[in-house]
PDB file of N, CA and C in Angstrom:
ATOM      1  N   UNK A   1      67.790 237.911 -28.095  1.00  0.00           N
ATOM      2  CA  UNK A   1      67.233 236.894 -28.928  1.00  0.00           C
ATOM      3  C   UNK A   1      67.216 235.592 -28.136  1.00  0.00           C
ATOM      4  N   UNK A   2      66.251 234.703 -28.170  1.00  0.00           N
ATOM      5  CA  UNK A   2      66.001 233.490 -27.448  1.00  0.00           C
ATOM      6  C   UNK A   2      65.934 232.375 -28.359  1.00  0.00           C
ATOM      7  N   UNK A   3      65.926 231.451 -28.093  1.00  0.00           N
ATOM      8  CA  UNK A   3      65.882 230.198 -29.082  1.00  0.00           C
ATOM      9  C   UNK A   3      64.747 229.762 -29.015  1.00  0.00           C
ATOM     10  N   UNK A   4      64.163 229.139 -29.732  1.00  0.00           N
ATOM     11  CA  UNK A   4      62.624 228.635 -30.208  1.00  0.00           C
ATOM     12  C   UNK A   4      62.591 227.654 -31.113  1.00  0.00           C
ATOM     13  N   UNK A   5      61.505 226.505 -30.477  1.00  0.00           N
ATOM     14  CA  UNK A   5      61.397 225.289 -31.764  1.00  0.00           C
ATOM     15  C   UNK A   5      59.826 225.483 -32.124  1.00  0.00           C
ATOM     16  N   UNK A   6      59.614 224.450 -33.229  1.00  0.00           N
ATOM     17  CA  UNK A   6      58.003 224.721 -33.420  1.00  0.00           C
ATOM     18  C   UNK A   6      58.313 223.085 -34.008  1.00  0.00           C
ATOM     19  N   UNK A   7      56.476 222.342 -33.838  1.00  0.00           N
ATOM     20  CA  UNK A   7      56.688 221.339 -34.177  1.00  0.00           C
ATOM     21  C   UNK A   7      55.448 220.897 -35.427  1.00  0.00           C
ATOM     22  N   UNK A   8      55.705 219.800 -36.484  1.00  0.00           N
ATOM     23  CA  UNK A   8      55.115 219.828 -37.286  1.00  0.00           C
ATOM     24  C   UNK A   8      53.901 218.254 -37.239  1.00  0.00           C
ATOM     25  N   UNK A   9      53.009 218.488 -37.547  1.00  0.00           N
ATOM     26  CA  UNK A   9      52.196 217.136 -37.363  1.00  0.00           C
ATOM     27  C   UNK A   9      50.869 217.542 -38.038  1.00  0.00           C
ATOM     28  N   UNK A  10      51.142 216.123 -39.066  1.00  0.00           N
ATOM     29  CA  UNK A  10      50.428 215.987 -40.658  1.00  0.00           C
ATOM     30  C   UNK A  10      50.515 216.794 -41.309  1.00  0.00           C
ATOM     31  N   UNK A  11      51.362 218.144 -41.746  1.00  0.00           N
ATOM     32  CA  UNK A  11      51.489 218.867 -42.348  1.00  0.00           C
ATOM     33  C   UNK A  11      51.524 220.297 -42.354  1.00  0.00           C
ATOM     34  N   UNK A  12      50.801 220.505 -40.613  1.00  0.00           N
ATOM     35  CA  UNK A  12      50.503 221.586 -40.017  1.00  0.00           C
ATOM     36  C   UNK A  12      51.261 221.966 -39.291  1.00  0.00           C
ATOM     37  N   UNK A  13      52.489 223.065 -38.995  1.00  0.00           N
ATOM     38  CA  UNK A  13      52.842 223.433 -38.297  1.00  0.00           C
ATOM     39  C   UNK A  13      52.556 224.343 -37.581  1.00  0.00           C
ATOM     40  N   UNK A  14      52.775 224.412 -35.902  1.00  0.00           N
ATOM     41  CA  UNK A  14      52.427 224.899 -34.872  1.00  0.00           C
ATOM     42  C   UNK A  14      52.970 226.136 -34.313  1.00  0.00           C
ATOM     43  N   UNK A  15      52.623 226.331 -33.664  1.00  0.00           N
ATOM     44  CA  UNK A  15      53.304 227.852 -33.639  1.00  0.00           C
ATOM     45  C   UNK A  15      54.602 227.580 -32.367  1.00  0.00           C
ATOM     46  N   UNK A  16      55.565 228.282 -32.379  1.00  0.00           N
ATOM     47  CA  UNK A  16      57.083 228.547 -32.214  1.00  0.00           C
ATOM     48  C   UNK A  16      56.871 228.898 -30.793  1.00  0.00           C
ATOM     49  N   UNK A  17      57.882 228.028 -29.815  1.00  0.00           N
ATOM     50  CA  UNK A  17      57.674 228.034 -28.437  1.00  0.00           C
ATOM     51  C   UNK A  17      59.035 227.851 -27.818  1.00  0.00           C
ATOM     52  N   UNK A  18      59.539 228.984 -26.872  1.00  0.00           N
ATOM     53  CA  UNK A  18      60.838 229.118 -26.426  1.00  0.00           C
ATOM     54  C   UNK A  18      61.229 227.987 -25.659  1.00  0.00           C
ATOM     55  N   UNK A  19      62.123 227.145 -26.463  1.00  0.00           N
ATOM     56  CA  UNK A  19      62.976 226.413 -25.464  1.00  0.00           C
ATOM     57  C   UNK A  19      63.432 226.323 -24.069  1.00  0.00           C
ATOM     58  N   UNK A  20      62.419 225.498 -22.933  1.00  0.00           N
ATOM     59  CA  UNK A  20      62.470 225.814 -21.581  1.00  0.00           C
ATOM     60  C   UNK A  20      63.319 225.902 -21.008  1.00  0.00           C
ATOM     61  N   UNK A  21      63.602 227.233 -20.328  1.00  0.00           N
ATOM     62  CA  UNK A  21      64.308 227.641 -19.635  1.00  0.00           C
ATOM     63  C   UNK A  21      65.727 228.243 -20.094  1.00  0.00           C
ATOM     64  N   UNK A  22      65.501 228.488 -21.643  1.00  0.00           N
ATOM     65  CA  UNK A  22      66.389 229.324 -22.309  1.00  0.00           C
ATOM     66  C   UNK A  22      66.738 230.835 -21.658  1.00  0.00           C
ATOM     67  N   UNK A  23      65.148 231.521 -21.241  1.00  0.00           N
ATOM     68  CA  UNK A  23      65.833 232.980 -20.892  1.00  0.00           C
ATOM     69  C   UNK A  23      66.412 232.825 -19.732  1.00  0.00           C
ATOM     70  N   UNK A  24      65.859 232.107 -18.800  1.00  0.00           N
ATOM     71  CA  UNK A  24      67.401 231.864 -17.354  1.00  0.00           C
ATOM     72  C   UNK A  24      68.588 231.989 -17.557  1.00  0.00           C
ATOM     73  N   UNK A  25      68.882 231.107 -18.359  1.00  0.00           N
ATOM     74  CA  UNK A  25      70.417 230.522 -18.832  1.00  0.00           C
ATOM     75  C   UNK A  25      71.048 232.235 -19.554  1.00  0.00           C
ATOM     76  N   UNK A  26      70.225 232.276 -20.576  1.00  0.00           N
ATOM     77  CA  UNK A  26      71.005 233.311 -21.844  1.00  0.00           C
ATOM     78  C   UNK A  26      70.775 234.933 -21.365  1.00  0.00           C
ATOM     79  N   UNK A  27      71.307 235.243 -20.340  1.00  0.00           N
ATOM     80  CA  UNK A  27      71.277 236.213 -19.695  1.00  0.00           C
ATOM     81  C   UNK A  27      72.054 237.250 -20.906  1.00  0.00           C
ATOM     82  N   UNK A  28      72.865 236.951 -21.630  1.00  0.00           N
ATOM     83  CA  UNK A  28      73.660 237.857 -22.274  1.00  0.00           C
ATOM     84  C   UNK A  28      72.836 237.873 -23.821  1.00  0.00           C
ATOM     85  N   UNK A  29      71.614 237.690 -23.929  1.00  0.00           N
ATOM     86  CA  UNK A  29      70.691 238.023 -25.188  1.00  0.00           C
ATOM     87  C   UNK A  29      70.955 237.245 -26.591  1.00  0.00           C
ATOM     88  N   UNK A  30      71.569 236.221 -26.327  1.00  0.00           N
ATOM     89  CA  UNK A  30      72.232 235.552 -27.878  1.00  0.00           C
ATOM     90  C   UNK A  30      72.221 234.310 -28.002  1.00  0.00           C
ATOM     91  N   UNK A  31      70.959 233.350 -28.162  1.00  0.00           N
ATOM     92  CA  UNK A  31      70.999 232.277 -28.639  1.00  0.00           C
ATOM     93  C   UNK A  31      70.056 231.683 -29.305  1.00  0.00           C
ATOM     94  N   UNK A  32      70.921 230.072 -30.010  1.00  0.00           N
ATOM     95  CA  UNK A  32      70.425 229.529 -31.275  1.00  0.00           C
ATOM     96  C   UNK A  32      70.341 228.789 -31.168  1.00  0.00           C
ATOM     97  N   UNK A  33      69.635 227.792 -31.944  1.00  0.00           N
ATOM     98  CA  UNK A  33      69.213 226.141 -32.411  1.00  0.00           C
ATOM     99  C   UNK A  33      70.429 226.208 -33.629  1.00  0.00           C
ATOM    100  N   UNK A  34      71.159 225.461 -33.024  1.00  0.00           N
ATOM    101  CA  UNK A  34      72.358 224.874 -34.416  1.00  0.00           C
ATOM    102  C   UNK A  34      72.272 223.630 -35.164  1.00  0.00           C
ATOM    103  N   UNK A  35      71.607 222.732 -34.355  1.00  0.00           N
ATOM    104  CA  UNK A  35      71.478 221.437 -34.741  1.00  0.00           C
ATOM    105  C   UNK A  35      70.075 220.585 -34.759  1.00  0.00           C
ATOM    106  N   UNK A  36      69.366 220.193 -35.342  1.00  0.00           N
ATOM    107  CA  UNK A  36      68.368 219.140 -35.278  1.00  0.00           C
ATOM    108  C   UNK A  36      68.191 217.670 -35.636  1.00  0.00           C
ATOM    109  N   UNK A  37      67.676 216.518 -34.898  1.00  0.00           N
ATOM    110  CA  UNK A  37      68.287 215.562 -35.301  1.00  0.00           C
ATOM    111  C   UNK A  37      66.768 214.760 -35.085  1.00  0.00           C
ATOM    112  N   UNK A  38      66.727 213.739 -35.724  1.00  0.00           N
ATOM    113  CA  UNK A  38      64.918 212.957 -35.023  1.00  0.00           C
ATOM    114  C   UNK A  38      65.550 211.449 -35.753  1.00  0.00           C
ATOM    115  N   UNK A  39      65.488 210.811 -34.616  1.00  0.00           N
ATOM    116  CA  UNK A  39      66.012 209.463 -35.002  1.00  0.00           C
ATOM    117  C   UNK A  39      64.457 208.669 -35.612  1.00  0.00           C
ATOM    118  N   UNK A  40      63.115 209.294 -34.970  1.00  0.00           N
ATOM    119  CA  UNK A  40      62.156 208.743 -35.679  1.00  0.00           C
ATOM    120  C   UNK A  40      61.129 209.622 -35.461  1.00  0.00           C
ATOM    121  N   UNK A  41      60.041 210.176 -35.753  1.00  0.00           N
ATOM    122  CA  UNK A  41      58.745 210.435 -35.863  1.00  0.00           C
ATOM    123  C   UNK A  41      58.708 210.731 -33.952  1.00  0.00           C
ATOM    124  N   UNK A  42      58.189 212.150 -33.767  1.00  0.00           N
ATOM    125  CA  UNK A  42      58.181 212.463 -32.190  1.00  0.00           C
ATOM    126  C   UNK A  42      59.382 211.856 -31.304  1.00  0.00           C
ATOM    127  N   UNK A  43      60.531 211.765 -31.857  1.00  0.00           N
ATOM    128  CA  UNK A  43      62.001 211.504 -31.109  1.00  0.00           C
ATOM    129  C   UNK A  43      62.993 212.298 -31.673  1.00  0.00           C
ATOM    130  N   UNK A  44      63.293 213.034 -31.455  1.00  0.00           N
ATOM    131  CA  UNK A  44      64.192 214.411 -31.459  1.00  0.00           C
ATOM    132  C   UNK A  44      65.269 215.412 -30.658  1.00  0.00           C
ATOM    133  N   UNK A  45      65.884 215.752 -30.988  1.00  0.00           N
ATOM    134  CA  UNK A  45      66.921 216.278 -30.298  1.00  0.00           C
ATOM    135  C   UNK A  45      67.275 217.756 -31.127  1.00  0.00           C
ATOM    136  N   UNK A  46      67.817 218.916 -30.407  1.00  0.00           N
ATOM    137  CA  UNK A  46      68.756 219.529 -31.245  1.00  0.00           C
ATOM    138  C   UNK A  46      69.454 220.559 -29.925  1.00  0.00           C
ATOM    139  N   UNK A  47      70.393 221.172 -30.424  1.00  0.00           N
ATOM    140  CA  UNK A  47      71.440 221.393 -29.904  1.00  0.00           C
ATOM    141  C   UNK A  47      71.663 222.848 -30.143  1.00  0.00           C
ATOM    142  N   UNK A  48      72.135 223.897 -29.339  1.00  0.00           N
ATOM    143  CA  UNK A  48      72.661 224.918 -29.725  1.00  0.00           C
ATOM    144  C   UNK A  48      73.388 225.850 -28.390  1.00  0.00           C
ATOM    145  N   UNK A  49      73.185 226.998 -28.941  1.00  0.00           N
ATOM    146  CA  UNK A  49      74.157 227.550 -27.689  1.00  0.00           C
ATOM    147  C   UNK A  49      73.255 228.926 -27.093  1.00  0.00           C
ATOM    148  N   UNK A  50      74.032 229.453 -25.982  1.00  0.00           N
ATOM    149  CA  UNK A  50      73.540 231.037 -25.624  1.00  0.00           C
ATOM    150  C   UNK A  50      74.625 231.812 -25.001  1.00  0.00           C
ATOM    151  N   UNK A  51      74.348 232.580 -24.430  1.00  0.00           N
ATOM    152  CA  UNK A  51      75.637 233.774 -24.060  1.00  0.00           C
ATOM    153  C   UNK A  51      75.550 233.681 -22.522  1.00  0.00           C
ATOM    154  N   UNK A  52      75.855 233.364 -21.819  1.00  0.00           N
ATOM    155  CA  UNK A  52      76.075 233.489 -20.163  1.00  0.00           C
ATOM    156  C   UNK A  52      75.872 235.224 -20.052  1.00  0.00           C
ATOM    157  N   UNK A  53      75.751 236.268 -18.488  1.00  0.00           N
ATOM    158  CA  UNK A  53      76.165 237.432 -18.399  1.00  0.00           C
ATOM    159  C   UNK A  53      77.652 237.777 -18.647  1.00  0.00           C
ATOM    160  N   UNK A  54      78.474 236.575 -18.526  1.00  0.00           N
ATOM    161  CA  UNK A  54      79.964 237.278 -18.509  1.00  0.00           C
ATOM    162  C   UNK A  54      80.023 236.998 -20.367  1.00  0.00           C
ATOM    163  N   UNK A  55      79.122 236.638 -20.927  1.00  0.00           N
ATOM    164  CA  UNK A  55      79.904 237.290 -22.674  1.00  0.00           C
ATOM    165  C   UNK A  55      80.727 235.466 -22.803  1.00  0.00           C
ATOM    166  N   UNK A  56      79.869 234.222 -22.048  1.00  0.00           N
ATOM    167  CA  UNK A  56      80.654 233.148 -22.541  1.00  0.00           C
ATOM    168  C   UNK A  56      79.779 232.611 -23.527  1.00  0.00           C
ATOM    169  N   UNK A  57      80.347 232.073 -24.734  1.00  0.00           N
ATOM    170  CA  UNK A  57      78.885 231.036 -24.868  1.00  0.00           C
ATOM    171  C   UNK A  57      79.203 229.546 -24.474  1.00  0.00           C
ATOM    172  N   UNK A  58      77.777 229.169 -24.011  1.00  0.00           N
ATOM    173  CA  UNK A  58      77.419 228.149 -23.483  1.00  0.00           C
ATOM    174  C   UNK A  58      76.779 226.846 -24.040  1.00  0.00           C
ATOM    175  N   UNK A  59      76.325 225.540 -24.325  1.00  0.00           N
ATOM    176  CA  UNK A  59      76.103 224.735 -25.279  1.00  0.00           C
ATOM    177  C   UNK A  59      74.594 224.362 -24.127  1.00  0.00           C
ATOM    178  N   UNK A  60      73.887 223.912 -24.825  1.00  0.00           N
ATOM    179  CA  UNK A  60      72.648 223.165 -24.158  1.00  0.00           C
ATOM    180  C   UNK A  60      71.761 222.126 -25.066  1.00  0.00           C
ATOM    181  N   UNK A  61      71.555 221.262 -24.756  1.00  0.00           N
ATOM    182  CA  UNK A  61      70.544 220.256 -26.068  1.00  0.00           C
ATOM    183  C   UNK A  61      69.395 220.071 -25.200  1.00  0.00           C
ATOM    184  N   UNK A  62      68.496 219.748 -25.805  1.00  0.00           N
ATOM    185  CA  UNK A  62      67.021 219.875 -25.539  1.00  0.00           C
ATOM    186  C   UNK A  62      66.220 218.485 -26.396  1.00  0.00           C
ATOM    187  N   UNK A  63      65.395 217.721 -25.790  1.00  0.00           N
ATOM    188  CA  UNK A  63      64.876 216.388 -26.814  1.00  0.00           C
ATOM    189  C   UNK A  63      63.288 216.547 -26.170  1.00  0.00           C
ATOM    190  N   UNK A  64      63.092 215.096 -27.456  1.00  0.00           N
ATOM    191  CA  UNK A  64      60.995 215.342 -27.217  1.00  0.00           C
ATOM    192  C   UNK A  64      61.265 213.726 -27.415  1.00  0.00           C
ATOM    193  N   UNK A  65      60.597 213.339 -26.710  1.00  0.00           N
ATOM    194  CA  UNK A  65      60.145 212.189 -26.888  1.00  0.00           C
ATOM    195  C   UNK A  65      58.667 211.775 -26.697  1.00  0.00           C
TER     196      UNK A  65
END
């Protein structure tokens, strides 16, 4: 499983696009978006984790500006 955001503008949302460079990192098949945050309109952040090969999990945040 990979992590994926999708983004919304005027009402339409877009279709769902893997967080770059998620499958590098999450070699061990397991990660999520835990957190989302938008201090304003196209300024955003969110946060989550994935599984390393050795079975660790790992934290990564990702933003749009």
């Amino acid at each position: 499983m990979q992590a994926f955001d999708v983004a919304e503008t005027n009402g339409t949302w877009g279709n769902a696009k893997e967080v770059p460079g998620i499958a590098a990192l999450n070699t061990g098949g397991n990660a999520e978006i835990i957190s989302v945050s938008c201090a304003a309109a196209g300024k955003c952040s969110a946060g989550g984790r994935y599984e390393d090969g050795a079975s660790h999990r790992q934290a990564f945040v990702v933003s749009e500006t």
